[in-house]
C-alpha atoms as a PDB file:
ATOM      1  CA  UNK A   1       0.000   0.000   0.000  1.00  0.00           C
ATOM      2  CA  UNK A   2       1.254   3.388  -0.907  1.00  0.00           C
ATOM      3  CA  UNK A   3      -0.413   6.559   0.782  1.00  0.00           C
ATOM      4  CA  UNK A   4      -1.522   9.683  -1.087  1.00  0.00           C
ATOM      5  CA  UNK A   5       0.238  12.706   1.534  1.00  0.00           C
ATOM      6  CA  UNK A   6      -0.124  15.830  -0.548  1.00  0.00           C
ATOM      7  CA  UNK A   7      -1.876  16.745  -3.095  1.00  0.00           C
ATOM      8  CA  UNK A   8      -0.445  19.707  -5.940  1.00  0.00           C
ATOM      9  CA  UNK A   9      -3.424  22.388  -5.132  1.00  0.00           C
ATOM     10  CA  UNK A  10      -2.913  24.153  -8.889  1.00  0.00           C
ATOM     11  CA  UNK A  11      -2.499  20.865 -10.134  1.00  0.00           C
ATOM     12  CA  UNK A  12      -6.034  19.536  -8.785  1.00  0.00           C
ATOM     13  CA  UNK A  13      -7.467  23.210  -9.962  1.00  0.00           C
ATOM     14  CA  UNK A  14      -6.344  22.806 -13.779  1.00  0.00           C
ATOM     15  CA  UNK A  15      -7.576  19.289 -13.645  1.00  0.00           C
ATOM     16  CA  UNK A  16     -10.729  19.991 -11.743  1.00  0.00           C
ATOM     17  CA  UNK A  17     -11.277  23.283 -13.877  1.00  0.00           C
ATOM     18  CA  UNK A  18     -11.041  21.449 -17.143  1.00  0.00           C
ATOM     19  CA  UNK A  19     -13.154  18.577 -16.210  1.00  0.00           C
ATOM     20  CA  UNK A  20     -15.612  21.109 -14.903  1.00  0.00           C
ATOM     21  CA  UNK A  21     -15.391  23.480 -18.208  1.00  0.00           C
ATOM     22  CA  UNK A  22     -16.520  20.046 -19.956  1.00  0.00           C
ATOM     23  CA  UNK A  23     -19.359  19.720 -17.762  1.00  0.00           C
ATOM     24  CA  UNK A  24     -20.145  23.521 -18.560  1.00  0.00           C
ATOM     25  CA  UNK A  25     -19.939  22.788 -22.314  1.00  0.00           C
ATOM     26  CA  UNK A  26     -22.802  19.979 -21.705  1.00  0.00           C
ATOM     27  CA  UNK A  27     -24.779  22.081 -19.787  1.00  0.00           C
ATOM     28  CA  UNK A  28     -25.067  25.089 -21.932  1.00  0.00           C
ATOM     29  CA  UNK A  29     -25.694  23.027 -25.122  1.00  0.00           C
ATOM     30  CA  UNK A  30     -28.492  21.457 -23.357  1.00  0.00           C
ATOM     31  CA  UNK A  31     -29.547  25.352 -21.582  1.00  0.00           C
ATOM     32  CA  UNK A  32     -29.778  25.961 -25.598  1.00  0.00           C
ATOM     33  CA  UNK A  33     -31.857  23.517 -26.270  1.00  0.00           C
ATOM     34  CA  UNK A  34     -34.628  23.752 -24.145  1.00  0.00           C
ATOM     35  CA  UNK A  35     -34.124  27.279 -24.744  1.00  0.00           C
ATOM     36  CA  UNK A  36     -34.790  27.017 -28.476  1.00  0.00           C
ATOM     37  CA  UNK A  37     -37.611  24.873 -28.187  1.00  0.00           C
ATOM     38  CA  UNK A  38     -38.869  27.591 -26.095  1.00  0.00           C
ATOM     39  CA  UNK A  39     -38.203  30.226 -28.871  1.00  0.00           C
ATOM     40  CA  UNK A  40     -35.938  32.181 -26.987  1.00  0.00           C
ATOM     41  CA  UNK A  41     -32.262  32.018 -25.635  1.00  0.00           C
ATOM     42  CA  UNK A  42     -31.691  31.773 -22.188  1.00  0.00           C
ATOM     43  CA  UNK A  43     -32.818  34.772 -20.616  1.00  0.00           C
ATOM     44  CA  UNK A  44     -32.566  36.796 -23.442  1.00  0.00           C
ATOM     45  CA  UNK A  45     -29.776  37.628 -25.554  1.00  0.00           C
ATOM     46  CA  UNK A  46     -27.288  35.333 -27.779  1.00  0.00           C
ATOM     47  CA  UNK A  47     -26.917  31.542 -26.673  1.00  0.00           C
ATOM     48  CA  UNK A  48     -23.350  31.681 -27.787  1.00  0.00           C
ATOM     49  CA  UNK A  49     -22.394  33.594 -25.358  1.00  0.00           C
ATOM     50  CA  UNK A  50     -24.162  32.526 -22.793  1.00  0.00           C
ATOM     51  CA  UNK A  51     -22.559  28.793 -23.805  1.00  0.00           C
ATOM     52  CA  UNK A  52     -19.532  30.580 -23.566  1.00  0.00           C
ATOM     53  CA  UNK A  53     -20.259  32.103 -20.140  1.00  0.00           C
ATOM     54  CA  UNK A  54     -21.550  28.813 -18.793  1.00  0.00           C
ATOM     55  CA  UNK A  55     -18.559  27.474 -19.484  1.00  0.00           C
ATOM     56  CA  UNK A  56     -16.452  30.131 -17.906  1.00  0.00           C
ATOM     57  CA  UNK A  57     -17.983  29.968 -14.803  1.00  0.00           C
ATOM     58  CA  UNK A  58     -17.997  26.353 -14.934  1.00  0.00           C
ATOM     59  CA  UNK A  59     -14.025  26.179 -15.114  1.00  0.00           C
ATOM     60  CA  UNK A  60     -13.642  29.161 -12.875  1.00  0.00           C
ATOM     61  CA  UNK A  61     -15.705  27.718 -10.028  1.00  0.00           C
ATOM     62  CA  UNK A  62     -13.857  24.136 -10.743  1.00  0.00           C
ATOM     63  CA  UNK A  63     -10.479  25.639 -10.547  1.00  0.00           C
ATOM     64  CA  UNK A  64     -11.335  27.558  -7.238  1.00  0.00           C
ATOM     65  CA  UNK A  65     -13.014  24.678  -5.680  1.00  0.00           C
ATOM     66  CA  UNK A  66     -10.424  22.307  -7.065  1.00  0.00           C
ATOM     67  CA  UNK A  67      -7.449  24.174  -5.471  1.00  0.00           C
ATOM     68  CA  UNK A  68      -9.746  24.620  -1.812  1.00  0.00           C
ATOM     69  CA  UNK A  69     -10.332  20.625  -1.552  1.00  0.00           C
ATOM     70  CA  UNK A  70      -6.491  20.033  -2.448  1.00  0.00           C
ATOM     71  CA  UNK A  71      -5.187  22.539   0.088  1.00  0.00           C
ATOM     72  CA  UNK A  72      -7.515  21.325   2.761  1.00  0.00           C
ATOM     73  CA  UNK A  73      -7.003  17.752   1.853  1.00  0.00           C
ATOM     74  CA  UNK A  74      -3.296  18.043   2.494  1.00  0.00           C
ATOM     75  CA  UNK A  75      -3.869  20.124   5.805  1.00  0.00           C
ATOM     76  CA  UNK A  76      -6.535  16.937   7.396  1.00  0.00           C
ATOM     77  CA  UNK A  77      -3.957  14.926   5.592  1.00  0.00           C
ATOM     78  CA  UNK A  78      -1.227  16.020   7.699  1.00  0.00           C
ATOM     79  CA  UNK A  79      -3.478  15.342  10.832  1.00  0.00           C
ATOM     80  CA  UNK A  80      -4.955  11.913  10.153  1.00  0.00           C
ATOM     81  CA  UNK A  81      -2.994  10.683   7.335  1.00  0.00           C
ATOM     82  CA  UNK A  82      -3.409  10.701   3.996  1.00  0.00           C
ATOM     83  CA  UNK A  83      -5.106   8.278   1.700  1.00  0.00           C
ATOM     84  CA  UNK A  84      -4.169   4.601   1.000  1.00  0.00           C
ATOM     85  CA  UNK A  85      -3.997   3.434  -2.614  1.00  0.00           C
ATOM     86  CA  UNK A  86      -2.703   0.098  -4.214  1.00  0.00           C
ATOM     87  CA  UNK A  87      -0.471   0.705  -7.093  1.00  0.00           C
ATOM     88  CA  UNK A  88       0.496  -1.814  -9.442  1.00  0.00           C
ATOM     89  CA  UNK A  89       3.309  -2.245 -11.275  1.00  0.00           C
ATOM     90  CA  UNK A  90       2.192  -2.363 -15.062  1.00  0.00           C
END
């Protein structure tokens, strides 16, 4: 067993705020949908840029929160230990 002590905290926020600019992607093409069966973008204006948008805030708000749980994982790590994960050899 090998156990996780620190995690990199920009590391986990690129990671996190790509993964979560994805998720932002998906859920402004499907804010454009409902919104064009409704005959009108998202409250009001261009769906473009509100996909765009989305997708900002998405990745902003995963990079912030990404960077948070890393820094406060390695501060409970430091208390209780940190994580145990099998690695294999491959």
């Amino acid at each position: 067993m090998k156990e996780l002590k620190r995690i990199g905290p920009m590391s986990a926020g690129k990671i996190s705020g790509v993964i979560s600019a994805v998720f932002g992607v998906i859920a402004g093409l499907i804010l454009a949908l409902f919104a064009g069966a409704l005959g009108e973008p998202f409250l009001g204006g261009n769906w473009f840029v509100q996909l765009i948008g989305l997708t900002l805030i998405y990745a902003i708000g995963g990079f912030v929160g990404g960077v948070i749980y890393a820094a406060l994982y390695n501060l409970v790590a430091g208390w209780v230990g940190g994580v145990q994960i099998e690695l294999d050899d491959a």
